[in-house]
PDB file of N, CA and C in Angstrom:
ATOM      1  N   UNK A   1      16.848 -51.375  11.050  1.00  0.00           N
ATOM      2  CA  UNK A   1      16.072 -52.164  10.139  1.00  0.00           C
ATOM      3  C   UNK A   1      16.563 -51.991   8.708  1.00  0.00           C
ATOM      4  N   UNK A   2      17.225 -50.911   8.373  1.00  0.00           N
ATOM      5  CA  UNK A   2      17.280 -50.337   7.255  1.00  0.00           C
ATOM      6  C   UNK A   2      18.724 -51.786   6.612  1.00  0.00           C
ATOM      7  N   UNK A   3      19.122 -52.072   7.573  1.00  0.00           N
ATOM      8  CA  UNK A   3      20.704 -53.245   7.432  1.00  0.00           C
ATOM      9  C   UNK A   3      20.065 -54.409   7.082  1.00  0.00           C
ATOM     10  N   UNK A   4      19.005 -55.111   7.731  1.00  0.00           N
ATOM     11  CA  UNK A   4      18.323 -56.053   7.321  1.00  0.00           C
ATOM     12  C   UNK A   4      18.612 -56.718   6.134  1.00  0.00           C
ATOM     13  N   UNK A   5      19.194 -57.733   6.126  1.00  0.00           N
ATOM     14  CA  UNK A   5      20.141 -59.133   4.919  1.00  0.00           C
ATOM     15  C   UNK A   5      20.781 -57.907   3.667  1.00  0.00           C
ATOM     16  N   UNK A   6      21.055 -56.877   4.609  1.00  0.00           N
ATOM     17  CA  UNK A   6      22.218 -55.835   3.419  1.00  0.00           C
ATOM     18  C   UNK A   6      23.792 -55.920   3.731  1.00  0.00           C
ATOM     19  N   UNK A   7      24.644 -55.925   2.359  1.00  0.00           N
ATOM     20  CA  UNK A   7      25.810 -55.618   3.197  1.00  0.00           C
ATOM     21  C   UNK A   7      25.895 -54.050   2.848  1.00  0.00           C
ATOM     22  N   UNK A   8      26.963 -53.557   2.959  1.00  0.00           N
ATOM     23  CA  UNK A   8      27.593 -52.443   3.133  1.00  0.00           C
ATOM     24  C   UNK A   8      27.180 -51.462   2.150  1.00  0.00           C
ATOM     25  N   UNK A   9      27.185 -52.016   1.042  1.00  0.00           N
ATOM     26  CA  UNK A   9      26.859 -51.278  -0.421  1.00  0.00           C
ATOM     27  C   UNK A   9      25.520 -51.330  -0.795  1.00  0.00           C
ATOM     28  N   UNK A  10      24.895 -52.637  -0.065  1.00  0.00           N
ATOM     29  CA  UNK A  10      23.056 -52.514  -0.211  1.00  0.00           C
ATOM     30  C   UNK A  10      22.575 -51.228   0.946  1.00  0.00           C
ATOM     31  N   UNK A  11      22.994 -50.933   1.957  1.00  0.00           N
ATOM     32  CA  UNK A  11      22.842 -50.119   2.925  1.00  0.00           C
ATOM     33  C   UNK A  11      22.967 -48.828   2.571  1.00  0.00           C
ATOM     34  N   UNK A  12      24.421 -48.277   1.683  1.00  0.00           N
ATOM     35  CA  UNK A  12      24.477 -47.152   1.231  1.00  0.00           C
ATOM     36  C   UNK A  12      23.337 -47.005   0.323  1.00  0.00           C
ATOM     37  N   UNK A  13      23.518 -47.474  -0.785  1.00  0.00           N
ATOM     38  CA  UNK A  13      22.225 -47.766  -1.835  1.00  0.00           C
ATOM     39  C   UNK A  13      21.200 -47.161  -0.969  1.00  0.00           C
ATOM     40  N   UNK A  14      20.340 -47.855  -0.125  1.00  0.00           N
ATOM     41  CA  UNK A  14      19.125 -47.325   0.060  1.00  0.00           C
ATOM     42  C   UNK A  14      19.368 -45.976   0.849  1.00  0.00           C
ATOM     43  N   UNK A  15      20.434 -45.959   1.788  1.00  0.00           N
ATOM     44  CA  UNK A  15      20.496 -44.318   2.375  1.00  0.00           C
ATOM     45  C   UNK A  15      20.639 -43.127   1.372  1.00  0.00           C
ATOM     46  N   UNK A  16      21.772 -43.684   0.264  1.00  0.00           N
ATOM     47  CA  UNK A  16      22.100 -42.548  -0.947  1.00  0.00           C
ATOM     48  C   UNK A  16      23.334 -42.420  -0.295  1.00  0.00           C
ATOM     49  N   UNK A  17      24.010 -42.920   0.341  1.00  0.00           N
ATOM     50  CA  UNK A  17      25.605 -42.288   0.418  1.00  0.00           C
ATOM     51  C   UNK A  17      26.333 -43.111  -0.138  1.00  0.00           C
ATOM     52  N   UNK A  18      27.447 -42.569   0.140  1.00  0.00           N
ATOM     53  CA  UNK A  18      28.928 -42.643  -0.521  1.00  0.00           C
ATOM     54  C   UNK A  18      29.110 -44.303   0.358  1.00  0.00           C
ATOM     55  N   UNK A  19      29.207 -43.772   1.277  1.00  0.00           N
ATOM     56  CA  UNK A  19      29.961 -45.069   2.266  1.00  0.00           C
ATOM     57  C   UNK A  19      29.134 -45.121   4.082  1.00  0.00           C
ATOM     58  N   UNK A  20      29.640 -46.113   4.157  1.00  0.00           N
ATOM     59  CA  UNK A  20      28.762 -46.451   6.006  1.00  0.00           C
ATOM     60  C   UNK A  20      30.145 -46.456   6.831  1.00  0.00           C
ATOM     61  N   UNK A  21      30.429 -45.773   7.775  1.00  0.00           N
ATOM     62  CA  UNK A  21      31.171 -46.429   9.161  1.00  0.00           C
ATOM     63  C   UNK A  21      30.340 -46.541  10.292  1.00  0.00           C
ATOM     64  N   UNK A  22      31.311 -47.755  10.395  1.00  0.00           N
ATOM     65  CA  UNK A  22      30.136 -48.335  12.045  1.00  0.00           C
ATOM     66  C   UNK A  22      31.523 -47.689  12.935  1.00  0.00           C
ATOM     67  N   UNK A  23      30.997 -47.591  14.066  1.00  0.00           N
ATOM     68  CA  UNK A  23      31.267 -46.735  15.283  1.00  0.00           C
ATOM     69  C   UNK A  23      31.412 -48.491  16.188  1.00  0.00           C
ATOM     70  N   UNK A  24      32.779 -47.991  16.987  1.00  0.00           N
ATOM     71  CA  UNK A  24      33.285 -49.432  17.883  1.00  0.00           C
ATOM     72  C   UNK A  24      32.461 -49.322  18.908  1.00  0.00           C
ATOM     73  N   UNK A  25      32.130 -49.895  19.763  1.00  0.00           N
ATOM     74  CA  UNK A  25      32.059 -50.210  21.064  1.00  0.00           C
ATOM     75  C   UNK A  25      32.718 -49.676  22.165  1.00  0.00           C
ATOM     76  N   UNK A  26      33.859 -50.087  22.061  1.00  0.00           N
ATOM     77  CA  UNK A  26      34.311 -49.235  22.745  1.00  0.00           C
ATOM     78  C   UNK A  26      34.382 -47.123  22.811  1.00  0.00           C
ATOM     79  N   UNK A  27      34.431 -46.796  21.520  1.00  0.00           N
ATOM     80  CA  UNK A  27      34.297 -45.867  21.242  1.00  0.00           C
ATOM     81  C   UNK A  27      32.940 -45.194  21.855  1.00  0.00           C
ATOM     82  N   UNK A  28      32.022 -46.235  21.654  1.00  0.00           N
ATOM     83  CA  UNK A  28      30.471 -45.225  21.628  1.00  0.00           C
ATOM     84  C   UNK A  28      30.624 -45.333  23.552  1.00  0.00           C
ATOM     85  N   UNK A  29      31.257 -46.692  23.997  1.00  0.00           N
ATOM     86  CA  UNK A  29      31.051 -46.012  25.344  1.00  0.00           C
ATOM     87  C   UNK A  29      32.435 -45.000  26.310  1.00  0.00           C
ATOM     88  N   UNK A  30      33.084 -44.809  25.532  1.00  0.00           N
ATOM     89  CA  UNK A  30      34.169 -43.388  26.311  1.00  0.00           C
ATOM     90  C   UNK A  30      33.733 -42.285  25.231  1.00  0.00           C
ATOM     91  N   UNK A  31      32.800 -42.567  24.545  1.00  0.00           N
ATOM     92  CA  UNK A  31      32.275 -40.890  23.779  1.00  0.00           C
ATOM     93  C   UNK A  31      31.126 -40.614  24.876  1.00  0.00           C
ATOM     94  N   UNK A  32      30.094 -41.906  25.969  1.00  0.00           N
ATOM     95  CA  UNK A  32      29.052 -41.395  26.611  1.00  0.00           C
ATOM     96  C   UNK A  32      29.916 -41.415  28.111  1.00  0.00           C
ATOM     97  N   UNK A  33      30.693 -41.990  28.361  1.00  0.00           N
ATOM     98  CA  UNK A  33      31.918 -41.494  29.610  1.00  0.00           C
ATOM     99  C   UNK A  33      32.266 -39.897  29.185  1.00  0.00           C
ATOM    100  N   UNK A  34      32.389 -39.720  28.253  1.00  0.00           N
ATOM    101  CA  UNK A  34      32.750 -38.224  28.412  1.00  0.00           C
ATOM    102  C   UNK A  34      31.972 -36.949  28.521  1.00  0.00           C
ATOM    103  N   UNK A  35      30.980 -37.434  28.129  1.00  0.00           N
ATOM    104  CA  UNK A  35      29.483 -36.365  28.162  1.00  0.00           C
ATOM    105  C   UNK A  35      29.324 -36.128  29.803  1.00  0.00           C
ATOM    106  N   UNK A  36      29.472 -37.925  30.019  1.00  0.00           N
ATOM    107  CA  UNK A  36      28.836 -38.001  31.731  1.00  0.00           C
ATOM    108  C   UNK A  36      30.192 -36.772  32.364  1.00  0.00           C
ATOM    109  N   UNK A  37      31.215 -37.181  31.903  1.00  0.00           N
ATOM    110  CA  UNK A  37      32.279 -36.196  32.937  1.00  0.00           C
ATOM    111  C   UNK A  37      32.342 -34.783  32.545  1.00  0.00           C
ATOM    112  N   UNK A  38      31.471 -34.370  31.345  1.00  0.00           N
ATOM    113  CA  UNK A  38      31.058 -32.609  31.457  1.00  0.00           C
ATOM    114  C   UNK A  38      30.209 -32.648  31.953  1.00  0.00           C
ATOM    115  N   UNK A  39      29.456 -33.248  32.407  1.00  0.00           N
ATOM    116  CA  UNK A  39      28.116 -32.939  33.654  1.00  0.00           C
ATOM    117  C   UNK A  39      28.354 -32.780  35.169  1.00  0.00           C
ATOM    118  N   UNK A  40      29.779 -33.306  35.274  1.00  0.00           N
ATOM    119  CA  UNK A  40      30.424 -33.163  36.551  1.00  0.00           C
ATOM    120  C   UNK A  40      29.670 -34.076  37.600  1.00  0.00           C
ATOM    121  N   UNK A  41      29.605 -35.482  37.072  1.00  0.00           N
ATOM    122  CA  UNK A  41      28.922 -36.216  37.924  1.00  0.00           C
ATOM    123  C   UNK A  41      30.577 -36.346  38.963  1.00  0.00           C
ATOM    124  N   UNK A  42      30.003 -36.604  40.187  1.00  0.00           N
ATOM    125  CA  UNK A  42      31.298 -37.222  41.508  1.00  0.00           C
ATOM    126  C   UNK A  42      31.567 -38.400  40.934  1.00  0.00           C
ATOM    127  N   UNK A  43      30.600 -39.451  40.715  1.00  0.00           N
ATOM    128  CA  UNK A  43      30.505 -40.700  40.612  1.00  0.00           C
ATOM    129  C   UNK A  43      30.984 -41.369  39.715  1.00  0.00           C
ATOM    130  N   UNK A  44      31.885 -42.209  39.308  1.00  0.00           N
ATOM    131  CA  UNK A  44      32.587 -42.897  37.704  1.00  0.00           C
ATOM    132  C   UNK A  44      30.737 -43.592  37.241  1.00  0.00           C
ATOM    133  N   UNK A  45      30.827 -43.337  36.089  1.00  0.00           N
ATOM    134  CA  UNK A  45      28.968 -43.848  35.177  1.00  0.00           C
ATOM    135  C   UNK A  45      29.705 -45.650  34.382  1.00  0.00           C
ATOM    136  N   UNK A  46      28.957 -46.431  34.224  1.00  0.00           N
ATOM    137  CA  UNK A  46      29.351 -47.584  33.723  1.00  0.00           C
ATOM    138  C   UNK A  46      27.700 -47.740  33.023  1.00  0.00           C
ATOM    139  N   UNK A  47      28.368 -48.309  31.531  1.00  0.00           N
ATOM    140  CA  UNK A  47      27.202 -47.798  30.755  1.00  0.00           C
ATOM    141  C   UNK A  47      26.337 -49.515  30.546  1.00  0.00           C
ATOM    142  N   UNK A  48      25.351 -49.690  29.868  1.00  0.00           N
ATOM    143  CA  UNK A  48      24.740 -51.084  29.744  1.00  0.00           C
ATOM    144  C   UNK A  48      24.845 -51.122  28.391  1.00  0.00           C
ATOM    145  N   UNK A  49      25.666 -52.312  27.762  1.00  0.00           N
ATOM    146  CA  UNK A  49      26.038 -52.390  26.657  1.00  0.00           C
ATOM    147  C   UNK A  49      25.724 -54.249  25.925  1.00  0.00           C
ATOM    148  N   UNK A  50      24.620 -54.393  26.819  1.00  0.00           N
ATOM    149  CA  UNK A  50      24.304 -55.741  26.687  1.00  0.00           C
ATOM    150  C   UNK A  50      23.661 -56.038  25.240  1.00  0.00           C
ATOM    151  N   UNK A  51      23.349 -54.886  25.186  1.00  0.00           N
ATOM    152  CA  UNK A  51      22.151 -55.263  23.886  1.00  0.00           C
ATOM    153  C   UNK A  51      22.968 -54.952  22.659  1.00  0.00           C
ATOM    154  N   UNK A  52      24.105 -54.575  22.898  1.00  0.00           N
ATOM    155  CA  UNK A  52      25.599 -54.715  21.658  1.00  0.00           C
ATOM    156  C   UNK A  52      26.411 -55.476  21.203  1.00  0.00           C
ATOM    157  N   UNK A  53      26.826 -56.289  22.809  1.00  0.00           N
ATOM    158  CA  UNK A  53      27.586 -57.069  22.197  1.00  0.00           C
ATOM    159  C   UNK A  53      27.270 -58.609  23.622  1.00  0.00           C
ATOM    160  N   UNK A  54      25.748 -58.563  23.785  1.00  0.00           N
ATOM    161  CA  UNK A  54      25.612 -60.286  24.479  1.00  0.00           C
ATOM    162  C   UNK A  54      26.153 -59.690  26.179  1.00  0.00           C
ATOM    163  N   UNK A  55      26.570 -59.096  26.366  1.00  0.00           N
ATOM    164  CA  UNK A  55      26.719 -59.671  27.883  1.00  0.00           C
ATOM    165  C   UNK A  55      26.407 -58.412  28.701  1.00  0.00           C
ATOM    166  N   UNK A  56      25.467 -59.102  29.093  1.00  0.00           N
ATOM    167  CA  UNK A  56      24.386 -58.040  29.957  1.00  0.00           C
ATOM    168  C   UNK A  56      25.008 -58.214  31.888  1.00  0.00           C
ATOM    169  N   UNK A  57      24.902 -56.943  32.102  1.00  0.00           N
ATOM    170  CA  UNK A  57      24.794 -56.547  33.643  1.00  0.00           C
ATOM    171  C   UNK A  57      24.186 -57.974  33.875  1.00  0.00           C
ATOM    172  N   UNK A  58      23.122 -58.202  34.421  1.00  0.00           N
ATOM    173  CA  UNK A  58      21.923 -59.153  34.907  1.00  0.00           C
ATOM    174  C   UNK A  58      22.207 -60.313  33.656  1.00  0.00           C
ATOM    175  N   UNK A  59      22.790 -61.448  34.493  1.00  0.00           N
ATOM    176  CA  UNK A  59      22.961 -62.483  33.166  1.00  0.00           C
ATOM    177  C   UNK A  59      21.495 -63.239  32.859  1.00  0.00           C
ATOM    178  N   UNK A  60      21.595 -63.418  31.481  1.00  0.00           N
ATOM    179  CA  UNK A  60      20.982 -64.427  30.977  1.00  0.00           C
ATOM    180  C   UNK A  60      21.346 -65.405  30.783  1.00  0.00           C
ATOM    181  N   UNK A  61      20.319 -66.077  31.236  1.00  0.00           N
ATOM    182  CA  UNK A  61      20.350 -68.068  30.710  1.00  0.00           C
ATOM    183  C   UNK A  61      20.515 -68.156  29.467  1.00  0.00           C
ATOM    184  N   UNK A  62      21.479 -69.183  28.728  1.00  0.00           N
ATOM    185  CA  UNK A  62      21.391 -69.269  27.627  1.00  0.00           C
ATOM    186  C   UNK A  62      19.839 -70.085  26.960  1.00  0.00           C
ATOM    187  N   UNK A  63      19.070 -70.818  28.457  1.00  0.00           N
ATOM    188  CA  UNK A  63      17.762 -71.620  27.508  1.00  0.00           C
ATOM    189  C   UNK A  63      17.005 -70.598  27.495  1.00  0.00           C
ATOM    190  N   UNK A  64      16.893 -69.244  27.772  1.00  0.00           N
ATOM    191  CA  UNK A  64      16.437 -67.911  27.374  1.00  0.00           C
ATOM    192  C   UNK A  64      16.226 -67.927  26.032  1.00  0.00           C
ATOM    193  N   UNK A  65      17.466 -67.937  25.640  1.00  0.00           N
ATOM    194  CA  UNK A  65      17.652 -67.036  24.229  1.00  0.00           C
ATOM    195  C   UNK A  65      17.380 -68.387  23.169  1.00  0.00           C
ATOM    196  N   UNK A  66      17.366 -70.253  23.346  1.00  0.00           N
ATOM    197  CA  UNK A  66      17.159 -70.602  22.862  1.00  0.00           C
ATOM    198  C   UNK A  66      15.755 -70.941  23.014  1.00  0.00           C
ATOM    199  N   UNK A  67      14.740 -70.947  24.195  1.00  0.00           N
ATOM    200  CA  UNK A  67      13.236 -70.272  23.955  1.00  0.00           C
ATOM    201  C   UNK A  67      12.528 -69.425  22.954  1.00  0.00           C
ATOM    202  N   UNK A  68      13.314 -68.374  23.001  1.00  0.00           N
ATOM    203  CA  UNK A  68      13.242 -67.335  22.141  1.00  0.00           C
ATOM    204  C   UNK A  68      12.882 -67.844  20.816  1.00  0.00           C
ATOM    205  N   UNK A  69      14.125 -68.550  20.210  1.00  0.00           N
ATOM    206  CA  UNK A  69      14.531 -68.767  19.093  1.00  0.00           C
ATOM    207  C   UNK A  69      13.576 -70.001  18.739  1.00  0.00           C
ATOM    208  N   UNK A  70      13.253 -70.910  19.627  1.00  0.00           N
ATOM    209  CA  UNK A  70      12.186 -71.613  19.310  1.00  0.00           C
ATOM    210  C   UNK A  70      10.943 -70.666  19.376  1.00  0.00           C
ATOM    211  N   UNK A  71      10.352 -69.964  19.710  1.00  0.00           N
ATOM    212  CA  UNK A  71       9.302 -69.430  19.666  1.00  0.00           C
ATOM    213  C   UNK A  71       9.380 -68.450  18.104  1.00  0.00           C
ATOM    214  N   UNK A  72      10.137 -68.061  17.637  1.00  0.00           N
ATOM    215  CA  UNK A  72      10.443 -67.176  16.676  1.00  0.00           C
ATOM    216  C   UNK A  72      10.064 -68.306  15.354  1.00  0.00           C
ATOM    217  N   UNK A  73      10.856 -69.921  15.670  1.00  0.00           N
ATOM    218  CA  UNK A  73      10.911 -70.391  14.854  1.00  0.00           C
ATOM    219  C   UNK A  73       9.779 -71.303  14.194  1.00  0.00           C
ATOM    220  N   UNK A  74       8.430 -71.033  15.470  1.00  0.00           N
ATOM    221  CA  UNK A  74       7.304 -71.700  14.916  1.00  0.00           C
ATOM    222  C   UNK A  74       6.134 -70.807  14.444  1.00  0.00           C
ATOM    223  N   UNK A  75       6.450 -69.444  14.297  1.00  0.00           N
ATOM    224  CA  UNK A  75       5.686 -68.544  13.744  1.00  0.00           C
ATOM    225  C   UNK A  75       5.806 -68.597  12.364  1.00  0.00           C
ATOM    226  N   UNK A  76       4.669 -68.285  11.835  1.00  0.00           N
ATOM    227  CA  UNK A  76       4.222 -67.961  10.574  1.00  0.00           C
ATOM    228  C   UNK A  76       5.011 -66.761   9.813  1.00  0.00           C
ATOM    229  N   UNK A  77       5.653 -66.975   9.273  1.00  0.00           N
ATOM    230  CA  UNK A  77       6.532 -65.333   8.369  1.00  0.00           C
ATOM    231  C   UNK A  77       5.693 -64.371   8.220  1.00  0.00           C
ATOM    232  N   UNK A  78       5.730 -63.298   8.397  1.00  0.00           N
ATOM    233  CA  UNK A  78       5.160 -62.045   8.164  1.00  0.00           C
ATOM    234  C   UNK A  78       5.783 -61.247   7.302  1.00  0.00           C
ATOM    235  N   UNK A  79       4.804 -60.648   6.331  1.00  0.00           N
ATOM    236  CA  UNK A  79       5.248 -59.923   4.975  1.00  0.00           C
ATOM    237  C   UNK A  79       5.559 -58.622   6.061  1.00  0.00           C
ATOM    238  N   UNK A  80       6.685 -58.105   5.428  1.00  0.00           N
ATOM    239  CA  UNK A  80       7.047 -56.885   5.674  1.00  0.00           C
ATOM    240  C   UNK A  80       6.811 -55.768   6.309  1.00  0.00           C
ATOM    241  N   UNK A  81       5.698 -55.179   5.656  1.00  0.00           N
ATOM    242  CA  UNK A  81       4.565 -54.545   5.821  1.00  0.00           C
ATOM    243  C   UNK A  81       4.239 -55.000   7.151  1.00  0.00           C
ATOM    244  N   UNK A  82       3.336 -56.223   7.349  1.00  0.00           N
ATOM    245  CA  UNK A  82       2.595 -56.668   8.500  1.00  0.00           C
ATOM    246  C   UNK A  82       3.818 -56.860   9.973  1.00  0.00           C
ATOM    247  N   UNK A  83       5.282 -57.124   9.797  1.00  0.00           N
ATOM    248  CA  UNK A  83       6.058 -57.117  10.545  1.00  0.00           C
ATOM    249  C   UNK A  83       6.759 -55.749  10.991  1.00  0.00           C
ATOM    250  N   UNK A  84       6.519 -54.780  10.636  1.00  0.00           N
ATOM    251  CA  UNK A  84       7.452 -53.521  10.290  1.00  0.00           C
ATOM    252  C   UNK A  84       6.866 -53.430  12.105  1.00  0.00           C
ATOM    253  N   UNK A  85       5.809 -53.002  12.064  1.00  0.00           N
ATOM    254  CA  UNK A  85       4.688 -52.008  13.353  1.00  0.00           C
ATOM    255  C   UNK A  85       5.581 -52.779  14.646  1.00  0.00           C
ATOM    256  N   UNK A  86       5.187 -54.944  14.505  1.00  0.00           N
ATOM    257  CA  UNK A  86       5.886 -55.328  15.431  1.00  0.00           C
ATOM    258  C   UNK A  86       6.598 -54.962  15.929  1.00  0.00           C
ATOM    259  N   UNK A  87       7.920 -54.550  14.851  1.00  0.00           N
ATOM    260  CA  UNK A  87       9.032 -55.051  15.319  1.00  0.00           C
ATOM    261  C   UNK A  87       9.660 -53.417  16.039  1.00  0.00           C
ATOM    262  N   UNK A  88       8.772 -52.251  15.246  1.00  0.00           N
ATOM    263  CA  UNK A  88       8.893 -51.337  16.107  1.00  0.00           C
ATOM    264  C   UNK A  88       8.478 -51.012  17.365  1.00  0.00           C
ATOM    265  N   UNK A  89       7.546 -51.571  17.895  1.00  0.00           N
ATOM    266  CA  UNK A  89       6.229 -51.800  19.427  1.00  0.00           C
ATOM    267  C   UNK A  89       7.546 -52.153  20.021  1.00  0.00           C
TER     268      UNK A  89
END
């Protein structure tokens, strides 16, 4: 939430740092492939990375996501405040 219509330098700003790196995709999943292989699983682990980058295990319909977006788009704006709780639930 904290990224919310920030770029890079609005983001530091509110954290107080120097600078932001974002972490790849690929990276974050052979950094949790490797945890799984000090646990000594038998089994190769394949991680769910749908909610990163769109393509989920279990596909979605695209009139899903444009439902969605109509439903999003006939709501009333919510101040900040009143959206924060939502959007954490």
């Amino acid at each position: 939430m904290v990224a919310y219509e920030r770029d890079n330098a609005a983001i530091c700003e509110e954290l107080g740092c120097d600078r932001i790196i974002f972490q790849t995709l690929d990276n974050l999943t052979d950094t949790c492939a490797e945890v799984v292989r000090s646990q000594d699983l038998s089994e190769p682990q394949s991680f769910e990375v749908g909610v990163f980058c769109g393509q989920y295990v279990t596909p979605v319909p695209q009139d899903y996501f444009d439902h969605l977006e109509e439903i999003r788009g006939n709501r009333k704006p919510l101040k900040v405040s009143e959206a924060t709780p939502r959007m954490v639930a």
